[in-house]
PDB file of N, CA and C in Angstrom:
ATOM      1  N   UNK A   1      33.758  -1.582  -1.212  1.00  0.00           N
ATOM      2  CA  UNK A   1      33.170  -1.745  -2.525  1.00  0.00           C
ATOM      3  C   UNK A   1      33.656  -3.031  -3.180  1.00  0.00           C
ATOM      4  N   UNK A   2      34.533  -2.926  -3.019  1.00  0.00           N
ATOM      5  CA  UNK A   2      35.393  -4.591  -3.124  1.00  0.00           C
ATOM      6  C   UNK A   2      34.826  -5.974  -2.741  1.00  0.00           C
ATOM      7  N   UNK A   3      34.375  -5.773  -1.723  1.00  0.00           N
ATOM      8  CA  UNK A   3      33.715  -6.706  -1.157  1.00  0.00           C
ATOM      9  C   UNK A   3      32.381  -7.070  -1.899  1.00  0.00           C
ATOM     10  N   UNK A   4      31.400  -6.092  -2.295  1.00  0.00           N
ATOM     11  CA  UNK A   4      30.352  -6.083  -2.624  1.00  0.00           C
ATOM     12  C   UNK A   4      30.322  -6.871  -3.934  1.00  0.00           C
ATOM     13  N   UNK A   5      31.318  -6.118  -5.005  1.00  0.00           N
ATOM     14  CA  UNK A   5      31.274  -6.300  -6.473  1.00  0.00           C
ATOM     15  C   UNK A   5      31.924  -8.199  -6.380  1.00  0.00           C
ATOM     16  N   UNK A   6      32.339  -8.769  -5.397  1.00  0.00           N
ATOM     17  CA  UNK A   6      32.790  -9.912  -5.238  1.00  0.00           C
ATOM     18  C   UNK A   6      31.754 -10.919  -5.281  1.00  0.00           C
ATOM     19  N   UNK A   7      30.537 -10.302  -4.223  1.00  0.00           N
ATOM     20  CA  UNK A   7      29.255 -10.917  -3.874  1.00  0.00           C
ATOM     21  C   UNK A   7      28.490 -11.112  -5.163  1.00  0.00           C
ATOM     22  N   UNK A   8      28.917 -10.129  -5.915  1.00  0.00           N
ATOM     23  CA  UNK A   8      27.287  -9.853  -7.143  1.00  0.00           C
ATOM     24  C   UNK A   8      27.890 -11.140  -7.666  1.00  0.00           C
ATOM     25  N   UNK A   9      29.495 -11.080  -8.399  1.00  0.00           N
ATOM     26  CA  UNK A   9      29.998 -11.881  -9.167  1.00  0.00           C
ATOM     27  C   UNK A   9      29.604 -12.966  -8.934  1.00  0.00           C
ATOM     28  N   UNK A  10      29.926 -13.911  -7.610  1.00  0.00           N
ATOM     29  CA  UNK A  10      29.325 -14.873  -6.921  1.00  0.00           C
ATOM     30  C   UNK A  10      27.971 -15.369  -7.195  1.00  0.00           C
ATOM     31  N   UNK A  11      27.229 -14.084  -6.956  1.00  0.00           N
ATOM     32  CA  UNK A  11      25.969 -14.496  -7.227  1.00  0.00           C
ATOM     33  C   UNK A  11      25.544 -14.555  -8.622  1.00  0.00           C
ATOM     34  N   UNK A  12      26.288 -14.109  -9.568  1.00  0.00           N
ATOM     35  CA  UNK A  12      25.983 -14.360 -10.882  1.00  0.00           C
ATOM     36  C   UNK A  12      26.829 -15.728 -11.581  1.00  0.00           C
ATOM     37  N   UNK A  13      27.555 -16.370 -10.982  1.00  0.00           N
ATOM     38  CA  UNK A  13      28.316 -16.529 -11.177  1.00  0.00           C
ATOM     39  C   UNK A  13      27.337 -18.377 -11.159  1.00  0.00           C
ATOM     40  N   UNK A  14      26.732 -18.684 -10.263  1.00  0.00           N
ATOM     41  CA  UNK A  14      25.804 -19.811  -9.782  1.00  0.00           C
ATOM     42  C   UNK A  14      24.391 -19.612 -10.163  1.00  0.00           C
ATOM     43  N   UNK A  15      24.135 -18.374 -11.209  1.00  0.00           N
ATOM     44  CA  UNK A  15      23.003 -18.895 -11.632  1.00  0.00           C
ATOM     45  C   UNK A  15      22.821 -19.715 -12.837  1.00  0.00           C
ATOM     46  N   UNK A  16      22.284 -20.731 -12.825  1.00  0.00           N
ATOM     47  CA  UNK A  16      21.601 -21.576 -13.821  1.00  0.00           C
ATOM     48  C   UNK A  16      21.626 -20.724 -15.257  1.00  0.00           C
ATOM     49  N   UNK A  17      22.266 -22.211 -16.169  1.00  0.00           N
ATOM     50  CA  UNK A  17      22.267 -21.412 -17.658  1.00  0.00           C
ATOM     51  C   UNK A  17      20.800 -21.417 -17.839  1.00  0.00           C
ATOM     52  N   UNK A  18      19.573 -21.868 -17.996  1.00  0.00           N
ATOM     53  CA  UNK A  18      18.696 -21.189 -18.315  1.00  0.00           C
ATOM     54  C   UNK A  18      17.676 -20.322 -17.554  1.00  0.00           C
ATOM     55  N   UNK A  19      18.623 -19.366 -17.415  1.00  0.00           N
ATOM     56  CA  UNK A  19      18.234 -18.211 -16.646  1.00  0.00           C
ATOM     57  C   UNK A  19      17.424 -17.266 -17.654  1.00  0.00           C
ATOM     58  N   UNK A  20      17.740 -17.801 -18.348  1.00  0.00           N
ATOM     59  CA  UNK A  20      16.784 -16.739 -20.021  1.00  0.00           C
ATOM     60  C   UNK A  20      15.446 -17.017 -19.742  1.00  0.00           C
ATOM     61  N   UNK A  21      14.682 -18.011 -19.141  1.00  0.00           N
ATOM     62  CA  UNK A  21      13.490 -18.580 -18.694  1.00  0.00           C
ATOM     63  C   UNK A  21      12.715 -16.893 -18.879  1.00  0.00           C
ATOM     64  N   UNK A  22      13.081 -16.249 -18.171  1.00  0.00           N
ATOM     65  CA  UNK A  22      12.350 -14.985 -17.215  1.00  0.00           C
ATOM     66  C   UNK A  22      12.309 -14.095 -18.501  1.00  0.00           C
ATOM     67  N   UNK A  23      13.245 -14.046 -19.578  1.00  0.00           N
ATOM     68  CA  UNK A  23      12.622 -13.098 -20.700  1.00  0.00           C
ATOM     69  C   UNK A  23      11.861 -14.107 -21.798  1.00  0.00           C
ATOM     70  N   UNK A  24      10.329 -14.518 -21.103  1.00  0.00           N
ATOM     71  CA  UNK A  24       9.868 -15.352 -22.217  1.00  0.00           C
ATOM     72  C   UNK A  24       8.728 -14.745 -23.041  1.00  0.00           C
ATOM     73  N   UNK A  25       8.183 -14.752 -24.079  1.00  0.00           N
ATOM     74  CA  UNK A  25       7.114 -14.645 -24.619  1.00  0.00           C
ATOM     75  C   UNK A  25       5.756 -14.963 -24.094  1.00  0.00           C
ATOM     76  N   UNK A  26       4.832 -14.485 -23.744  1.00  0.00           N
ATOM     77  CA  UNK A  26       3.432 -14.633 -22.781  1.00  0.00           C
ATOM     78  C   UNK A  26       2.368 -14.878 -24.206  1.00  0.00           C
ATOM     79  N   UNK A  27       1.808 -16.059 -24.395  1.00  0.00           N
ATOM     80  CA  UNK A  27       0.791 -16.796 -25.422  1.00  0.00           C
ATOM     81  C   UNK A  27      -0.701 -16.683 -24.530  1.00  0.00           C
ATOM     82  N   UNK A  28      -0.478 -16.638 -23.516  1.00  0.00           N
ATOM     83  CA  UNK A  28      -2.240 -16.384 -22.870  1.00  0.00           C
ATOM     84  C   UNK A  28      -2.222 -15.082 -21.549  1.00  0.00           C
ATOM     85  N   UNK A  29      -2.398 -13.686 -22.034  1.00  0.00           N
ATOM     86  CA  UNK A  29      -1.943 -12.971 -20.809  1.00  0.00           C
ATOM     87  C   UNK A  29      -2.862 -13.219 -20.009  1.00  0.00           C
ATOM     88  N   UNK A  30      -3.965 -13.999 -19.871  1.00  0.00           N
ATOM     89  CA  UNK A  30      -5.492 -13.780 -19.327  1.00  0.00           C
ATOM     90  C   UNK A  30      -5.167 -14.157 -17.988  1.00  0.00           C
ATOM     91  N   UNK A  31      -4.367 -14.033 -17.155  1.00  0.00           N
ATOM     92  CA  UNK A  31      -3.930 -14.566 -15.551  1.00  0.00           C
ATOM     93  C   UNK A  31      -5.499 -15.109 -14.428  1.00  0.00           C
ATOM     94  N   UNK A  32      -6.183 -14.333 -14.816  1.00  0.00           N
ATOM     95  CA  UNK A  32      -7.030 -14.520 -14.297  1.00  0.00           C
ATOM     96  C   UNK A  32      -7.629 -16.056 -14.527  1.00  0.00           C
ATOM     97  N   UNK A  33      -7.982 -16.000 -15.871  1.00  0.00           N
ATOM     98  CA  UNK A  33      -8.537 -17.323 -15.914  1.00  0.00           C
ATOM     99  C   UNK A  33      -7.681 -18.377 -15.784  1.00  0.00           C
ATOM    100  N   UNK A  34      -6.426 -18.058 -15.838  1.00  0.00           N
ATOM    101  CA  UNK A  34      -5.539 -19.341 -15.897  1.00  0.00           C
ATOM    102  C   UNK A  34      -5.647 -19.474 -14.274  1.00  0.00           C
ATOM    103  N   UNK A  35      -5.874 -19.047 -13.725  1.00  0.00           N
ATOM    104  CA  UNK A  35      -6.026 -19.053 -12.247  1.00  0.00           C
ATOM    105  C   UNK A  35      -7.424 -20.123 -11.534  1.00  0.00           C
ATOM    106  N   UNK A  36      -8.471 -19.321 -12.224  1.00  0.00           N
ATOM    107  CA  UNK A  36      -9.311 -20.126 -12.179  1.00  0.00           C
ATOM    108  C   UNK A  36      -9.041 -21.737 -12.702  1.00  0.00           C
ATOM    109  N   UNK A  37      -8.800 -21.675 -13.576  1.00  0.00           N
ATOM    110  CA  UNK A  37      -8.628 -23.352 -14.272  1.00  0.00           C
ATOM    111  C   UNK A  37      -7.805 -24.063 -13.412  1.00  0.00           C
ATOM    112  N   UNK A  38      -6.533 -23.641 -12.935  1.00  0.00           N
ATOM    113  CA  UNK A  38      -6.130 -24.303 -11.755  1.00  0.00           C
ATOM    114  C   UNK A  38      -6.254 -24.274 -10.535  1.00  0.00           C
ATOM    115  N   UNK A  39      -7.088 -23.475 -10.027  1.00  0.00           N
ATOM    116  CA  UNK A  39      -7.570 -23.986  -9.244  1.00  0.00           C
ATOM    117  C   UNK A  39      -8.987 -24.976  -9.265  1.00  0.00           C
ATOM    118  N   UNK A  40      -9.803 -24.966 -10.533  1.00  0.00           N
ATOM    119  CA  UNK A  40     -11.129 -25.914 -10.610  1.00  0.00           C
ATOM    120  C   UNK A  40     -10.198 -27.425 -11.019  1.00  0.00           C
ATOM    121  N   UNK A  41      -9.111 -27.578 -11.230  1.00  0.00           N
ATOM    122  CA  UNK A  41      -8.484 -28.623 -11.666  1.00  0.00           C
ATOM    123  C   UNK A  41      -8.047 -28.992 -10.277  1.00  0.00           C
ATOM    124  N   UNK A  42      -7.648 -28.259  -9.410  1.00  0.00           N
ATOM    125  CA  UNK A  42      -7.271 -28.539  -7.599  1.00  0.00           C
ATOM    126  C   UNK A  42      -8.069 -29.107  -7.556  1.00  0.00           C
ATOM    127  N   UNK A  43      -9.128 -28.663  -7.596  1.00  0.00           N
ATOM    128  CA  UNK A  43     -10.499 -29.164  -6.577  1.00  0.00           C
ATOM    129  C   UNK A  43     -11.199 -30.367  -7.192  1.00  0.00           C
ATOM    130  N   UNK A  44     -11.512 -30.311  -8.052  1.00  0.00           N
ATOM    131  CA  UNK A  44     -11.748 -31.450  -9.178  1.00  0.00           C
ATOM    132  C   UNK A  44     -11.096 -32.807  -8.974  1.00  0.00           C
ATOM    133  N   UNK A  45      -9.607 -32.707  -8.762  1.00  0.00           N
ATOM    134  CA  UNK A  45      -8.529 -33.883  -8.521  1.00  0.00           C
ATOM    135  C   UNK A  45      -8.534 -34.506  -7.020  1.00  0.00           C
ATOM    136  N   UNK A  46      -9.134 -33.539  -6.238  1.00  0.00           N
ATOM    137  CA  UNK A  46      -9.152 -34.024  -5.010  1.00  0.00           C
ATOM    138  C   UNK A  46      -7.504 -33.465  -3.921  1.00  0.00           C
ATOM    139  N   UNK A  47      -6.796 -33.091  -4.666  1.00  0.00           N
ATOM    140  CA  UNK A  47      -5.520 -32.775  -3.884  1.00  0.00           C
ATOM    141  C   UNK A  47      -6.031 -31.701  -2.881  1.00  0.00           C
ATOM    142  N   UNK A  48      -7.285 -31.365  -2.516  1.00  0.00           N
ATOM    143  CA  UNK A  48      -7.739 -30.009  -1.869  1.00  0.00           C
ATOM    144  C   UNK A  48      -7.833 -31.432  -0.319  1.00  0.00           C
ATOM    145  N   UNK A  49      -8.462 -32.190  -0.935  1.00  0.00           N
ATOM    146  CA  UNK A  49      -8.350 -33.556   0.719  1.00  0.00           C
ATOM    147  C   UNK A  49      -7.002 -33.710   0.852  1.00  0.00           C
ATOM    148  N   UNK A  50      -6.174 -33.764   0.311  1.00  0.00           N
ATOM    149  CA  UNK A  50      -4.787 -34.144   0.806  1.00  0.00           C
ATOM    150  C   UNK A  50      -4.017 -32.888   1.065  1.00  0.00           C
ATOM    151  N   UNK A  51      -3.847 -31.864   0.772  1.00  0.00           N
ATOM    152  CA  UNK A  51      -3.838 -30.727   1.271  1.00  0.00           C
ATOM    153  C   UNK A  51      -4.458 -30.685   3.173  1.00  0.00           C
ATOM    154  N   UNK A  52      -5.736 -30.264   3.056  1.00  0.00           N
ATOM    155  CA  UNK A  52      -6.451 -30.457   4.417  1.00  0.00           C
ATOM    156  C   UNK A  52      -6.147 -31.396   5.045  1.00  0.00           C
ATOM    157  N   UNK A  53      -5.688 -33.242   5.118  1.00  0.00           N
ATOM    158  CA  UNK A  53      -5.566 -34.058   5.452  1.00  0.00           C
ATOM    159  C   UNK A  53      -4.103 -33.613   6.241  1.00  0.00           C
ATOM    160  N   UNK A  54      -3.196 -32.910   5.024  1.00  0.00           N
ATOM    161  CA  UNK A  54      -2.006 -33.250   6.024  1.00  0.00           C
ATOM    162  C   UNK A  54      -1.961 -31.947   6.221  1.00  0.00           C
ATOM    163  N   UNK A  55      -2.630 -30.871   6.489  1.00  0.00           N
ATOM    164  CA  UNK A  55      -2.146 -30.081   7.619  1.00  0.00           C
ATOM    165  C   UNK A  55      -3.160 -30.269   8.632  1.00  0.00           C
ATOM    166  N   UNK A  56      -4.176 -31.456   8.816  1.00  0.00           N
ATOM    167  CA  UNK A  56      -4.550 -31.722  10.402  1.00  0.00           C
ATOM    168  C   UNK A  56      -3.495 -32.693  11.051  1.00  0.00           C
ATOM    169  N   UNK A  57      -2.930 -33.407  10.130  1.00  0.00           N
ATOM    170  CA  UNK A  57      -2.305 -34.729  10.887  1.00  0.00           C
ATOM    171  C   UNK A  57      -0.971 -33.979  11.061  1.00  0.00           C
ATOM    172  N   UNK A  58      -0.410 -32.686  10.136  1.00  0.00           N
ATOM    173  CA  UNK A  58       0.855 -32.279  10.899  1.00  0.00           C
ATOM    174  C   UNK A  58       0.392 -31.209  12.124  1.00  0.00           C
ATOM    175  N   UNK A  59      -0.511 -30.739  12.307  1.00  0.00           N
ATOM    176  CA  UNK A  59      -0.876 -30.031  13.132  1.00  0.00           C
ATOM    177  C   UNK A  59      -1.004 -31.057  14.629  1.00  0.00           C
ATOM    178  N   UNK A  60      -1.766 -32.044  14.354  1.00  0.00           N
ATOM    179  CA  UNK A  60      -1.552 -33.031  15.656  1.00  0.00           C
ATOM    180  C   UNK A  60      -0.102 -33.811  15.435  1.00  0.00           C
ATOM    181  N   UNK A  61       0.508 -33.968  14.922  1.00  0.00           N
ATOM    182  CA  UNK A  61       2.139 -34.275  15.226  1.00  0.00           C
ATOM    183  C   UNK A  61       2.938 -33.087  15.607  1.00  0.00           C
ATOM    184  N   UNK A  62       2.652 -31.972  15.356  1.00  0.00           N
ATOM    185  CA  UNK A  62       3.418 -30.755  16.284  1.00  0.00           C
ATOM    186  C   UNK A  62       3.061 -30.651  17.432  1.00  0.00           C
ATOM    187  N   UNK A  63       1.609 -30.792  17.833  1.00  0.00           N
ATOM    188  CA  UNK A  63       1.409 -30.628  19.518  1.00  0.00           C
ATOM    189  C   UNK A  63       1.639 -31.935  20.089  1.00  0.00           C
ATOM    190  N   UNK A  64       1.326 -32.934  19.730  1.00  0.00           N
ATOM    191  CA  UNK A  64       2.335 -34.462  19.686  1.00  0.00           C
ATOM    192  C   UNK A  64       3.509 -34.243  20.608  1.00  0.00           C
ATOM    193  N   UNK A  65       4.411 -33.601  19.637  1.00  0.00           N
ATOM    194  CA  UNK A  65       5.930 -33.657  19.820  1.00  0.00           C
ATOM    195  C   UNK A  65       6.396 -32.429  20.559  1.00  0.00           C
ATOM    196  N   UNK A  66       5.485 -31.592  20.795  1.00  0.00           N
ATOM    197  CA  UNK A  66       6.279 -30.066  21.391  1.00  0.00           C
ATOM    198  C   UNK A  66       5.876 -30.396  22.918  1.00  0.00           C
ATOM    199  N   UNK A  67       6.873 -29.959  23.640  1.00  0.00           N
ATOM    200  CA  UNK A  67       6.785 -30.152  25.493  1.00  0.00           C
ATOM    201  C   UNK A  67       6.369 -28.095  25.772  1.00  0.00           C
ATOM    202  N   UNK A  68       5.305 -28.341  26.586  1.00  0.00           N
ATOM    203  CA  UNK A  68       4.642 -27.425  27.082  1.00  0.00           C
ATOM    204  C   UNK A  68       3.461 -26.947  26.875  1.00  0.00           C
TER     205      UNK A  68
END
């Protein structure tokens, strides 16, 4: 038990002072649409090509580099 209550300490011990983050006040609960909006703002910006871009070019640098 000793051991354990050592670990928690530890682990409380290295978290970040603003750890209060997580009890915040919610101003738009609507998740949904906030969902939508970022993603029509993805797509809109173009990061949806650079996204796709680099997982073909890391996909051909893994079979590239892997033996067998």
């Amino acid at each position: 038990m000793h051991y354990f209550s050592d670990s928690i300490s530890q682990l409380f011990w290295h978290l970040p002072v603003n750890a209060s983050l997580l009890a915040q006040n919610i101003t738009d609960p609507n998740i949904i649409d906030q969902m939508q909006k970022a993603w029509n703002h993805f797509i809109q910006t173009g990061q949806v090509w650079a996204l796709l871009i680099g997982l073909v070019i890391g996909y051909m640098i893994r079979n590239l580099t892997s033996y067998g």
